[in-house]
Protein backbone atom coordinates (compact mmCIF):
# COMPACT_ATOMS: atom_id res chain seq x y z
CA UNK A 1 -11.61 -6.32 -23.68
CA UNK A 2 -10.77 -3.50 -20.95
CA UNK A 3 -7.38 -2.87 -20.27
CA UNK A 4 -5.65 -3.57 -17.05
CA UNK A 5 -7.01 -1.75 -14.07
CA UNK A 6 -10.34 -1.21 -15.63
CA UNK A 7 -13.74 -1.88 -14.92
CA UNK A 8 -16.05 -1.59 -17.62
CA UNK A 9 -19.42 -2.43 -16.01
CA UNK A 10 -18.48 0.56 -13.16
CA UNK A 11 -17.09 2.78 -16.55
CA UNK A 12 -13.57 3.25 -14.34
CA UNK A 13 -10.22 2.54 -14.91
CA UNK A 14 -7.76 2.67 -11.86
CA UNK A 15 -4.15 4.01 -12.61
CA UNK A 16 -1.20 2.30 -10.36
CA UNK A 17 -1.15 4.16 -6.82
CA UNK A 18 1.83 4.40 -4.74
CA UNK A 19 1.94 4.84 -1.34
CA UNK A 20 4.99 7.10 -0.20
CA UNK A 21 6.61 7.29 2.93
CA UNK A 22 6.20 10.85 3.82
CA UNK A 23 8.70 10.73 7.27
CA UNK A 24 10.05 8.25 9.52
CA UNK A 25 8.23 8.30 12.85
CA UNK A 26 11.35 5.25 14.31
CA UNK A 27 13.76 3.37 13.29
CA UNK A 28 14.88 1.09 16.07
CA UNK A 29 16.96 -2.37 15.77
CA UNK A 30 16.89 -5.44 18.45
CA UNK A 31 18.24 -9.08 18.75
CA UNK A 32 15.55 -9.88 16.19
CA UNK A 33 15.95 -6.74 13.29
CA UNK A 34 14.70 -3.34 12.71
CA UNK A 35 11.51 -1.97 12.89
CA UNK A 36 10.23 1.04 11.41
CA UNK A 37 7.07 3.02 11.31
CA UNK A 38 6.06 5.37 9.44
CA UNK A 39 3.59 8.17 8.25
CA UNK A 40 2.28 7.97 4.37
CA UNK A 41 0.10 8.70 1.98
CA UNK A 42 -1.24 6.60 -0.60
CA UNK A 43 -2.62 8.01 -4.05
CA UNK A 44 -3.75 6.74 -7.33
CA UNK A 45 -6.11 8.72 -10.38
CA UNK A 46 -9.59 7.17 -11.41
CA UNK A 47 -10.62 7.34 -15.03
CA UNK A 48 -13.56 7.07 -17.24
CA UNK A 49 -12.95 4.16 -20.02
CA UNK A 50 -11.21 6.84 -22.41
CA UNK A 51 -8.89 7.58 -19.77
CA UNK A 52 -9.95 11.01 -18.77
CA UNK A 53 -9.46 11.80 -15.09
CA UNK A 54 -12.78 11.19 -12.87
CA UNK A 55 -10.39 12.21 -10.20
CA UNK A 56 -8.13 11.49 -7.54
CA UNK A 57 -7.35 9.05 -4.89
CA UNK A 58 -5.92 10.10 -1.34
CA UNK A 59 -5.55 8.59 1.22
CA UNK A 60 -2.93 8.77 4.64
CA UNK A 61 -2.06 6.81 7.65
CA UNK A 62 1.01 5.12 8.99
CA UNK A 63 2.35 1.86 8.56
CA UNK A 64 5.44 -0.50 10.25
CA UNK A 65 7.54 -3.26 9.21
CA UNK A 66 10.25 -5.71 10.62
CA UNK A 67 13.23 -6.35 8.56
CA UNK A 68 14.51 -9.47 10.50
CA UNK A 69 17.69 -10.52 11.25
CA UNK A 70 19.05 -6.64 10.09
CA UNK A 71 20.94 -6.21 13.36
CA UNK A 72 22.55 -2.82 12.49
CA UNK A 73 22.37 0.60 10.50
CA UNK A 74 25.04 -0.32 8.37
CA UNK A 75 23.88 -4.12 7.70
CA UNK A 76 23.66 -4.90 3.81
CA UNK A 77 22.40 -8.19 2.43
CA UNK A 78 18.76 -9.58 2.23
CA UNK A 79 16.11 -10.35 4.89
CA UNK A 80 12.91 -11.42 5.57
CA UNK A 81 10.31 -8.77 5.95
CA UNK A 82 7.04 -8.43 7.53
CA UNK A 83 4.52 -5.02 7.02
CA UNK A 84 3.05 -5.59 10.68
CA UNK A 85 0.62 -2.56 10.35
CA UNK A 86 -0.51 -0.54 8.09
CA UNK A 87 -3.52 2.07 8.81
CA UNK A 88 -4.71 4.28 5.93
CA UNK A 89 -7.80 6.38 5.43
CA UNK A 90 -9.24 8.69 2.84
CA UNK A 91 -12.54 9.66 1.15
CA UNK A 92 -12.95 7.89 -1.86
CA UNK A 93 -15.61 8.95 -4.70
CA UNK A 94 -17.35 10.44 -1.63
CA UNK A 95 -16.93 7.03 0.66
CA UNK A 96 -14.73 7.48 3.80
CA UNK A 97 -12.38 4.19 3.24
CA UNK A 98 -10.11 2.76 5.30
CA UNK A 99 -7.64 0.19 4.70
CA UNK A 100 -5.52 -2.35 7.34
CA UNK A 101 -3.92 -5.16 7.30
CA UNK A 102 -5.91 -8.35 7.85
CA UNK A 103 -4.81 -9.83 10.86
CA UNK A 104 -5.68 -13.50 9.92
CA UNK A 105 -3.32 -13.59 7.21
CA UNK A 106 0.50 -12.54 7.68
CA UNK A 107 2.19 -9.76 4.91
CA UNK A 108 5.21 -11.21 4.38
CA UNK A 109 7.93 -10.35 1.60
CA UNK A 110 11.79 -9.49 1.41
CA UNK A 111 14.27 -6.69 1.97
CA UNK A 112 17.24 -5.86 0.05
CA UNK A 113 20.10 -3.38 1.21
CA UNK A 114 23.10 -2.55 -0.60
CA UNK A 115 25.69 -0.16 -0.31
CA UNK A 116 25.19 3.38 -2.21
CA UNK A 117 28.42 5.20 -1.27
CA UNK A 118 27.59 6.48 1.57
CA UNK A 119 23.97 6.01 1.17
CA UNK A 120 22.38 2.53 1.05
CA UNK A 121 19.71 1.13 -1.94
CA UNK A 122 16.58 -0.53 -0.49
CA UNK A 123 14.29 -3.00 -2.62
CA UNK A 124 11.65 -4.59 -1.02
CA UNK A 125 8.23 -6.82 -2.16
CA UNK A 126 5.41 -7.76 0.34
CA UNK A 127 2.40 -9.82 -0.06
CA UNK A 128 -0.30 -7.93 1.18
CA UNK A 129 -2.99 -8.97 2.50
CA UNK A 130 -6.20 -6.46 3.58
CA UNK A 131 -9.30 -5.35 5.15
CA UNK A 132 -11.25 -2.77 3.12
CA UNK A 133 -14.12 -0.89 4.89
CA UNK A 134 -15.83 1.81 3.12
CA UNK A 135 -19.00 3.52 5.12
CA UNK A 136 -21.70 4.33 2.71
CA UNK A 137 -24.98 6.05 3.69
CA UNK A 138 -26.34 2.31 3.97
CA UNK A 139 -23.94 1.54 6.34
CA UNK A 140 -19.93 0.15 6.52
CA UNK A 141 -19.30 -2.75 4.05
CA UNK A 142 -16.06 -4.84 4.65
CA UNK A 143 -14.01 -6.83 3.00
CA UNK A 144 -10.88 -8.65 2.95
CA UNK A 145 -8.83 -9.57 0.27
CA UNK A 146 -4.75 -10.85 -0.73
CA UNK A 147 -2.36 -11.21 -1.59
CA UNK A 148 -1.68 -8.27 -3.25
CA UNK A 149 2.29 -7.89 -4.85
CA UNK A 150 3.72 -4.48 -3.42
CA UNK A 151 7.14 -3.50 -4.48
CA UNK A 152 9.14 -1.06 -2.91
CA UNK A 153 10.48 1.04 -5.30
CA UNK A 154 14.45 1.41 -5.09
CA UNK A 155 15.69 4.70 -3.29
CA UNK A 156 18.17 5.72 -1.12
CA UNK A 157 18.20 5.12 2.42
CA UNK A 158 16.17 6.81 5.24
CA UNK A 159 14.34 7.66 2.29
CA UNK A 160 14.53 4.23 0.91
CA UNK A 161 11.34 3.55 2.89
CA UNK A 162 9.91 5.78 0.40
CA UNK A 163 7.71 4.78 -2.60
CA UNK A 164 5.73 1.52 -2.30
CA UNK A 165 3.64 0.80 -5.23
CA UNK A 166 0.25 -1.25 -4.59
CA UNK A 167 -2.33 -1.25 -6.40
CA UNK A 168 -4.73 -0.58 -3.85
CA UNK A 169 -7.30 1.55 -5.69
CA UNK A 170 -8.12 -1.08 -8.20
CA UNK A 171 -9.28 -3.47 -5.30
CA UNK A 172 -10.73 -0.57 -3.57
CA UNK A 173 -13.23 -0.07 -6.97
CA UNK A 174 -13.22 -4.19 -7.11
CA UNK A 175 -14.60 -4.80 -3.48
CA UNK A 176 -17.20 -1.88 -3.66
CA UNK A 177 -18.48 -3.10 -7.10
CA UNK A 178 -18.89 -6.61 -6.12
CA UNK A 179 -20.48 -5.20 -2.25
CA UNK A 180 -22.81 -2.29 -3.65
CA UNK A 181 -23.60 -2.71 -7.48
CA UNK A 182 -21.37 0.66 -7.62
CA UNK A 183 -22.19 2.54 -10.35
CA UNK A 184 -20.03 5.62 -11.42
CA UNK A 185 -21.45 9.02 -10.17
């Protein structure tokens, strides 16, 4: 049996990726919440089956989200959130791919802020939902797919937009597999 984020008929294993928030392009709050977009970049290491490095996933783009009902910088407490964009890219094994958010299905998930001193302590989860294109010399293939669990991981705020963990990769290697009969290079 192959261990999580492996594929044994492709002979790759995907390690968990992250996708960091590299700088806040806004941070703005209305009647409704904030909303804040950023830049990113989203990483992750492919494997052979014994677990030695193939090489690396990178890929960078922006992404926004609503935390509703957060009326002010200084709010605490728990809301709902929604990722509204998301727009990375990257070469991938040699593929350009490029990753949104499918627009037929909503990403929806929750916010929590609490006070840090000064400072404030963000966790967050979304269910993601995706469209995958990767262009091959036989032209694009795409592919949606979701919900995927991403979690942000717990940091202080601005930075607290910083480290959100989805596992991004493996469904990268999943979609092309299942679209192209991929076969490790």
């Amino acid at each position: 049996m192959a261990a999580p984020g492996c594929f044994t008929a492709e002979g790759v294993c995907v390690g968990p990726g992250t996708f960091s928030y590299t700088s806040v392009i806004s941070s703005t709050f209305s009647p409704l919440g904030q909303d804040v977009v950023v830049d990113g970049v989203y990483t992750s290491e492919i494997t052979d089956l014994s677990h030695a490095p193939l090489g690396l996933i990178s890929m960078t783009g922006t992404g926004e989200e609503s935390i509703l009902g957060r009326l002010g910088p200084s709010d605490t407490g728990t809301w709902p959130t929604s990722l509204d964009s998301l727009s990375i890219s990257g070469t991938v094994l040699g593929d350009t791919v490029s990753v949104g958010l499918d627009p037929s299905n909503p990403t929806t998930g929750q916010t929590s802020i609490t006070a840090m001193g000064s400072d404030f302590l963000i966790t967050s989860f979304f269910d993601v939902f995706v469209d995958i294109t990767i262009d091959t010399a036989g032209g694009p293939v795409t592919d949606a797919t979701g919900p995927v669990r991403a979690d942000l991981v717990p940091a202080p705020e601005p930075a607290s937009l910083a480290l959100l963990a989805l596992p991004l990769a493996g469904l990268l290697l999943s979609r092309r597999q299942g679209a192209l009969g991929w076969r490790r290079r």
